[in-house]
PDB file of N, CA and C in Angstrom:
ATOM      1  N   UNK A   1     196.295 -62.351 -20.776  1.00  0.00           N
ATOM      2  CA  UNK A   1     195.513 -63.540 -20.493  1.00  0.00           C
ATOM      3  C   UNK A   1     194.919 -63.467 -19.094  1.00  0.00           C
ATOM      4  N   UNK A   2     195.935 -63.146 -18.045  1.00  0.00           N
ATOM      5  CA  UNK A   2     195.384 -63.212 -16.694  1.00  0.00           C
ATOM      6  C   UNK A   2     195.428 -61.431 -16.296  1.00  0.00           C
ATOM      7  N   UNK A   3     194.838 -60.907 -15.335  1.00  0.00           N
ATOM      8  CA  UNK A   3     194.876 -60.395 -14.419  1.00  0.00           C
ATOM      9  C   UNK A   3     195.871 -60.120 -13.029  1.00  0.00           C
ATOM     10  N   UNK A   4     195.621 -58.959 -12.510  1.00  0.00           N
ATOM     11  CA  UNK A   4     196.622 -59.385 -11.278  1.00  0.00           C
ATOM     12  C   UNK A   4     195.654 -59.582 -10.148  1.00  0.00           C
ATOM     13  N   UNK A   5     194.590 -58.952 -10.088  1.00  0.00           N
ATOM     14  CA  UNK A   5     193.338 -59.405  -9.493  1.00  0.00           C
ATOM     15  C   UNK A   5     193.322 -61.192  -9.306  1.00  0.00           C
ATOM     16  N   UNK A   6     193.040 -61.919 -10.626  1.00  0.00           N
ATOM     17  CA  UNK A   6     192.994 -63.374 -10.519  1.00  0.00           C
ATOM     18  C   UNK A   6     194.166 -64.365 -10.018  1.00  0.00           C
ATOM     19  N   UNK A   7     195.413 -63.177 -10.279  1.00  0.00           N
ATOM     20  CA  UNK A   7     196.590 -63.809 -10.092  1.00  0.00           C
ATOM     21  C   UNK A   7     196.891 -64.038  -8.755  1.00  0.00           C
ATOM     22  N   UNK A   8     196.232 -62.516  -8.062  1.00  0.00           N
ATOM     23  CA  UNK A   8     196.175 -63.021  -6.235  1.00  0.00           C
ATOM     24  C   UNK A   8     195.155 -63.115  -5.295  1.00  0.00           C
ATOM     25  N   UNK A   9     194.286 -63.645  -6.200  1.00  0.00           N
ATOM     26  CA  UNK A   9     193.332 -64.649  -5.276  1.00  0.00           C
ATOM     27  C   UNK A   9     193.884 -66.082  -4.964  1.00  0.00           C
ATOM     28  N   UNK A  10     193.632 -66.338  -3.283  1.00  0.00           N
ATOM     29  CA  UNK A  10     194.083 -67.470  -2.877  1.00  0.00           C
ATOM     30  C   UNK A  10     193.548 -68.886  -3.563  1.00  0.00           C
ATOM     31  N   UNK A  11     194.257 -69.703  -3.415  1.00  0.00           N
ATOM     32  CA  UNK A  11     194.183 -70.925  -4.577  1.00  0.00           C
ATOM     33  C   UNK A  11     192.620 -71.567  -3.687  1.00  0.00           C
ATOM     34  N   UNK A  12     192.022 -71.296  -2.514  1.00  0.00           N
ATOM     35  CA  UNK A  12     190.462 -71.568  -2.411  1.00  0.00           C
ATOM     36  C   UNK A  12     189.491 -71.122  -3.347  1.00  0.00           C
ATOM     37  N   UNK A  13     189.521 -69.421  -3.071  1.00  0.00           N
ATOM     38  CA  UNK A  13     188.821 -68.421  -3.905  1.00  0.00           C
ATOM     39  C   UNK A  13     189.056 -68.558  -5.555  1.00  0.00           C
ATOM     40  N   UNK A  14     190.185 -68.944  -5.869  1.00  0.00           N
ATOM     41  CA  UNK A  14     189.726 -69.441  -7.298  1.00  0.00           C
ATOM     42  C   UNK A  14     189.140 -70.573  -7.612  1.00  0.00           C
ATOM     43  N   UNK A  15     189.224 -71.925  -7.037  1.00  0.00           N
ATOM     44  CA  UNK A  15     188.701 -73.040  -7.221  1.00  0.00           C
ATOM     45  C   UNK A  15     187.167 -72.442  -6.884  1.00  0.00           C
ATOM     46  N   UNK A  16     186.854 -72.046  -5.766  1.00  0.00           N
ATOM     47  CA  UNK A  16     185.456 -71.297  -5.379  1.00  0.00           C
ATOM     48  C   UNK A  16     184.956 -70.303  -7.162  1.00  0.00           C
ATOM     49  N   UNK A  17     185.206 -69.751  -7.814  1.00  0.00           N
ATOM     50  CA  UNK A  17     185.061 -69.343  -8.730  1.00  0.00           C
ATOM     51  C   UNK A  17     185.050 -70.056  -9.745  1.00  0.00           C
ATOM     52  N   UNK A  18     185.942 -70.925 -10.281  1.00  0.00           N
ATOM     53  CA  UNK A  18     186.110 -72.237 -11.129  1.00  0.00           C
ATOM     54  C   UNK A  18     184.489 -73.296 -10.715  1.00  0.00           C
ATOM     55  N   UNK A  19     184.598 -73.364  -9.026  1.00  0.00           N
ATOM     56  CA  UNK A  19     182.812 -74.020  -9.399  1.00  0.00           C
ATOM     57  C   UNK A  19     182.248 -73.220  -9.755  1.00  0.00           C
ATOM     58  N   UNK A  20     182.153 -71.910  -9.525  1.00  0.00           N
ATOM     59  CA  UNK A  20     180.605 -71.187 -10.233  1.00  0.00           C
ATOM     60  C   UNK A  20     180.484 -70.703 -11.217  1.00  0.00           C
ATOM     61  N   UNK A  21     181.905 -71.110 -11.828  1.00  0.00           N
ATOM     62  CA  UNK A  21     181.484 -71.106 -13.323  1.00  0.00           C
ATOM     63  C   UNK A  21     180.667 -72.475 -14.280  1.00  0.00           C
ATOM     64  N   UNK A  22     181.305 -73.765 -13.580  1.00  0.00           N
ATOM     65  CA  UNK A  22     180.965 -74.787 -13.711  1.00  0.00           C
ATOM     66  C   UNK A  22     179.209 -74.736 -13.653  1.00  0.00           C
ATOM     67  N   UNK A  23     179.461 -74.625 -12.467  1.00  0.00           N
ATOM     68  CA  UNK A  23     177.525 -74.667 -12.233  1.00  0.00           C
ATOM     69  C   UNK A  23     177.093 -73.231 -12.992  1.00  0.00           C
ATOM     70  N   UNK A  24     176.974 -72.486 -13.730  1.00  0.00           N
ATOM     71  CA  UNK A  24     176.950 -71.282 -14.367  1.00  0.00           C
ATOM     72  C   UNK A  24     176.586 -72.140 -15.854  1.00  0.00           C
ATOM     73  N   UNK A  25     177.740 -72.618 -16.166  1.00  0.00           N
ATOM     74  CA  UNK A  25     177.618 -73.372 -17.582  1.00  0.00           C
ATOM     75  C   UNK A  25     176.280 -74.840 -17.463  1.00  0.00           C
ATOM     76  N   UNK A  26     176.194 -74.908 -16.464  1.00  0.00           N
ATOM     77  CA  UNK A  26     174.971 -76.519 -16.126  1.00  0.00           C
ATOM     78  C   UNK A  26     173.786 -75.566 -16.362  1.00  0.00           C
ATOM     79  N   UNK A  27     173.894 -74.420 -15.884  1.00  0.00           N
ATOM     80  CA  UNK A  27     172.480 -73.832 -15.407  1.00  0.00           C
ATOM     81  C   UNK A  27     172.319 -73.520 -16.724  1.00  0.00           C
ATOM     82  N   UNK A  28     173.116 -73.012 -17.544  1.00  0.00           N
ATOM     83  CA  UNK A  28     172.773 -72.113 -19.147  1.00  0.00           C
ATOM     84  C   UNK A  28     172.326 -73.545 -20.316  1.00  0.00           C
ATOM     85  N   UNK A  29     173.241 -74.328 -20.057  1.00  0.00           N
ATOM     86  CA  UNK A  29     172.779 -75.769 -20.837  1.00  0.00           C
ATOM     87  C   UNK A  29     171.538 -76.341 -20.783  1.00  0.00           C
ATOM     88  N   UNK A  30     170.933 -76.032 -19.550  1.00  0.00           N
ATOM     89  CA  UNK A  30     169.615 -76.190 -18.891  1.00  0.00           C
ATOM     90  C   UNK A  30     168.758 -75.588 -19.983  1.00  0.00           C
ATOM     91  N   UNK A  31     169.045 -74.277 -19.430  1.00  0.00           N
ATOM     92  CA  UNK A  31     168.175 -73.045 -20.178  1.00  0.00           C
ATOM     93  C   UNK A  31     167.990 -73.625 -21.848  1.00  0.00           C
ATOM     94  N   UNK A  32     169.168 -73.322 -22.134  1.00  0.00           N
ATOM     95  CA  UNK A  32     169.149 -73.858 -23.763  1.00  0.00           C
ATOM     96  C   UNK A  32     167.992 -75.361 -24.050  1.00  0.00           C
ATOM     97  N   UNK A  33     168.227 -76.103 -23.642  1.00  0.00           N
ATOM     98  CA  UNK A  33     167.593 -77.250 -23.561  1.00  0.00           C
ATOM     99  C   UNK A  33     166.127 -76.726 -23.573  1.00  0.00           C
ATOM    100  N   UNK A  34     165.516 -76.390 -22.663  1.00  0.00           N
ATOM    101  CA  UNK A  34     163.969 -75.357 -22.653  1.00  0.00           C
ATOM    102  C   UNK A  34     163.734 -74.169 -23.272  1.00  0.00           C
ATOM    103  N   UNK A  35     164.947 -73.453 -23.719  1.00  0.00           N
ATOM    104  CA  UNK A  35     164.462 -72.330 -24.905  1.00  0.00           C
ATOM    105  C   UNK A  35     163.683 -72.730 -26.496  1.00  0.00           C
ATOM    106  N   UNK A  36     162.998 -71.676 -26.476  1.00  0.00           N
ATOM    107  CA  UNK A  36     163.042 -71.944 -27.771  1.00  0.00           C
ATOM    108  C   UNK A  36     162.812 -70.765 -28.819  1.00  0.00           C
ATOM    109  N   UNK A  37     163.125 -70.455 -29.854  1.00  0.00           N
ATOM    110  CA  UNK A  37     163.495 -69.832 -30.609  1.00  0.00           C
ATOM    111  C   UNK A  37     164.717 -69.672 -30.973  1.00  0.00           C
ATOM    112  N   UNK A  38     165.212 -68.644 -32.170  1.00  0.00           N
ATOM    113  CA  UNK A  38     166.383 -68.835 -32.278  1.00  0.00           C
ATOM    114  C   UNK A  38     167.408 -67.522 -31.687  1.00  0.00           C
ATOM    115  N   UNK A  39     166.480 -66.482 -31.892  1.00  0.00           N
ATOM    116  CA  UNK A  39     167.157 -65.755 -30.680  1.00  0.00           C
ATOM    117  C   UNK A  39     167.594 -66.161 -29.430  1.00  0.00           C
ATOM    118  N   UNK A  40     166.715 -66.809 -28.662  1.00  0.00           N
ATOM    119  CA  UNK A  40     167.300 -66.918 -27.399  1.00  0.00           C
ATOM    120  C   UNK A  40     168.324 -67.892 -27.157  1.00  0.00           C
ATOM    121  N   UNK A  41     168.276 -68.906 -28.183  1.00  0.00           N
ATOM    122  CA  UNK A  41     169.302 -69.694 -28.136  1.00  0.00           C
ATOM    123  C   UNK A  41     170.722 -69.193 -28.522  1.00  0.00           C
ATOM    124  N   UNK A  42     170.689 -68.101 -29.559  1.00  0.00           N
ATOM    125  CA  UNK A  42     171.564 -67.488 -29.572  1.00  0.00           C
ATOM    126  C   UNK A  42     172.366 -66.949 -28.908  1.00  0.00           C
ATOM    127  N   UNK A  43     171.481 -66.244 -28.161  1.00  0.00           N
ATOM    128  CA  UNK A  43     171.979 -65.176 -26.486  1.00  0.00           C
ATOM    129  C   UNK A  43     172.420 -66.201 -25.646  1.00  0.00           C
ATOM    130  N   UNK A  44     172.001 -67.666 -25.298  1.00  0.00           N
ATOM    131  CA  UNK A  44     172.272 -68.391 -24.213  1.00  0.00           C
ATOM    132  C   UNK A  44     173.824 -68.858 -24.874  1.00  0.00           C
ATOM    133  N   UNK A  45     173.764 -69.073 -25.998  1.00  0.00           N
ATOM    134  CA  UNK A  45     175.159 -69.971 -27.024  1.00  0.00           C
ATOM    135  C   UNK A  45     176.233 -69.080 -26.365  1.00  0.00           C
ATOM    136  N   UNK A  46     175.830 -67.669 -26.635  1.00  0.00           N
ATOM    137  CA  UNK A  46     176.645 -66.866 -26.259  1.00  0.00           C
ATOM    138  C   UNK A  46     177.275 -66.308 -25.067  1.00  0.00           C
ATOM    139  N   UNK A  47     176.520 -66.687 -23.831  1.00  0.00           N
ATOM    140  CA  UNK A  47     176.868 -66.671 -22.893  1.00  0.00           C
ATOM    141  C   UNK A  47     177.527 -67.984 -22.437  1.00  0.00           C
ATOM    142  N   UNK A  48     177.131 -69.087 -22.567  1.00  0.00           N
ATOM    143  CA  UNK A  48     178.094 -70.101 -22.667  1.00  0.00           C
ATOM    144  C   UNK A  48     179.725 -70.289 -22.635  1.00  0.00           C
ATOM    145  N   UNK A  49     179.391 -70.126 -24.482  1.00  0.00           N
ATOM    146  CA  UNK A  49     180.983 -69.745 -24.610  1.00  0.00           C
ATOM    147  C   UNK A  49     181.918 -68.499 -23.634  1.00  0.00           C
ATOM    148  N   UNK A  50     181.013 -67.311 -23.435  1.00  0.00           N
ATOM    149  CA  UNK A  50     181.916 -66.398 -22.309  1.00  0.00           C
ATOM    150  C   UNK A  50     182.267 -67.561 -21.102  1.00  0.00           C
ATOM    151  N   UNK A  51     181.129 -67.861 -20.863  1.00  0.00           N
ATOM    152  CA  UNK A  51     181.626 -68.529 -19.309  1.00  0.00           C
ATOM    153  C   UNK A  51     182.633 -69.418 -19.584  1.00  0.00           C
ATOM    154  N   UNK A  52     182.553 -70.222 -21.062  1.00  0.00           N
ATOM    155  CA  UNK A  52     183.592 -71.490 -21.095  1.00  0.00           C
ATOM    156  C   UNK A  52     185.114 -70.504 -21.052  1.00  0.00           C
ATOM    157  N   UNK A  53     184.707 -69.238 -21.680  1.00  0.00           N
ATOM    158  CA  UNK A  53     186.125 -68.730 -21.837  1.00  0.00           C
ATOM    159  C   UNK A  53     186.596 -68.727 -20.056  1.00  0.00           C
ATOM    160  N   UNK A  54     186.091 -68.258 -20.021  1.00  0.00           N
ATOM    161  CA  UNK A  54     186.664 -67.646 -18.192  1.00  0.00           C
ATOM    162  C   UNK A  54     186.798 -68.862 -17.524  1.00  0.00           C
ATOM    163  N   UNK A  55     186.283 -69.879 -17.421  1.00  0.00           N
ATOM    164  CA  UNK A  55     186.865 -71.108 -16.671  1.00  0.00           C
ATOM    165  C   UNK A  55     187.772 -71.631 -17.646  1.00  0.00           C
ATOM    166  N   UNK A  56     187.997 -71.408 -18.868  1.00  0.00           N
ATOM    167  CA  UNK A  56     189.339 -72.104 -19.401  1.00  0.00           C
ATOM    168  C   UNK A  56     190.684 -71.514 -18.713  1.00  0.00           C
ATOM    169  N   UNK A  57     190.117 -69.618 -18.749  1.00  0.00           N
ATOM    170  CA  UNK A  57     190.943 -68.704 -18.413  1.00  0.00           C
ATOM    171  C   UNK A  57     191.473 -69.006 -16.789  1.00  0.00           C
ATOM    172  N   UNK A  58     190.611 -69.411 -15.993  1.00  0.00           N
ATOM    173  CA  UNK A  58     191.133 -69.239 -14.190  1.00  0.00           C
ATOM    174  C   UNK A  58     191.393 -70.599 -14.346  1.00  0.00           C
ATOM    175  N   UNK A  59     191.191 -71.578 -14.861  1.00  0.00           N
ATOM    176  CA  UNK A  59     191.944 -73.465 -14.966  1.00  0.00           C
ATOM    177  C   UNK A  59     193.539 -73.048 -15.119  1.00  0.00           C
ATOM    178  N   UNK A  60     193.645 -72.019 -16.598  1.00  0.00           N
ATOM    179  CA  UNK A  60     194.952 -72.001 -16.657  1.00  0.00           C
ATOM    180  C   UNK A  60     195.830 -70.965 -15.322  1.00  0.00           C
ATOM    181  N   UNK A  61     195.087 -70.100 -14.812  1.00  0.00           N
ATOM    182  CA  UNK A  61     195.806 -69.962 -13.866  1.00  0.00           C
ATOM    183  C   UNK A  61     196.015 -70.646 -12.905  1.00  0.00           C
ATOM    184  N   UNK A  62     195.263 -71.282 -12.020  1.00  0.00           N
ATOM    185  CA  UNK A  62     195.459 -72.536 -10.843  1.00  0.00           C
ATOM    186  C   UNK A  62     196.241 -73.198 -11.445  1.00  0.00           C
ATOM    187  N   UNK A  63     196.183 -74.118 -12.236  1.00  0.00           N
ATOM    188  CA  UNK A  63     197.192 -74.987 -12.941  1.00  0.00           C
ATOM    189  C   UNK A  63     198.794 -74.338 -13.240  1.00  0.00           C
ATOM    190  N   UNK A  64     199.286 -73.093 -13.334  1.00  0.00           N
ATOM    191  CA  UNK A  64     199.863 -72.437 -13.826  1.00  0.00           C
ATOM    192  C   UNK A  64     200.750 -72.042 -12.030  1.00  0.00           C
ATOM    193  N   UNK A  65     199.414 -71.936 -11.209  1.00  0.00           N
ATOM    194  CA  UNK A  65     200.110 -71.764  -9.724  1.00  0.00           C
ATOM    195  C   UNK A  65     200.346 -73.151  -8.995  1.00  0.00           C
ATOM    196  N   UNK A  66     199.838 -74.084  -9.321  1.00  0.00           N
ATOM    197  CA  UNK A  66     200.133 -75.471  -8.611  1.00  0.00           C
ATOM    198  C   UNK A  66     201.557 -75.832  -9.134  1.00  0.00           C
ATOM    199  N   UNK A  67     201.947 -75.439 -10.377  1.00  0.00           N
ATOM    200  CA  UNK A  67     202.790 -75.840 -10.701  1.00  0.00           C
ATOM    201  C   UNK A  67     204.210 -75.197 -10.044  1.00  0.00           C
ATOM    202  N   UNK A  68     203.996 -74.139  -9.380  1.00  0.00           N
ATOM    203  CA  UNK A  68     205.121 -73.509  -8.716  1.00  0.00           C
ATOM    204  C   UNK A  68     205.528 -73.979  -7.385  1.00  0.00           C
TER     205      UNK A  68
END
């Protein structure tokens, strides 16, 4: 699930990453919103969901280190 890379980044540098995924996912929702076709909406859907994965993924680690 995690990394040891993600595991020892300081609890700034991940929250710092956690926003740019945030703003990552605003910017692609954007995009989608002004695409059009169905390809590209496809490709954007799809990048989405990666990004949602990876900020689900570094939430559960911060959360996982606050708790210690």
């Amino acid at each position: 699930m995690s990394n040891s890379y993600e595991d020892s980044l300081p609890l700034d540098a991940l929250n710092e990453r956690i926003a740019i995924l945030e703003d990552n996912i605003r910017q692609l929702i954007e995009q989608a919103a002004a695409a059009s076709g169905e390809q590209n909406e496809s490709r954007i859907a799809d990048r989405i969901s990666q990004q949602n994965d990876e900020l689900d993924r570094l939430i559960k680690i911060r959360d996982s280190r606050q708790k210690k």
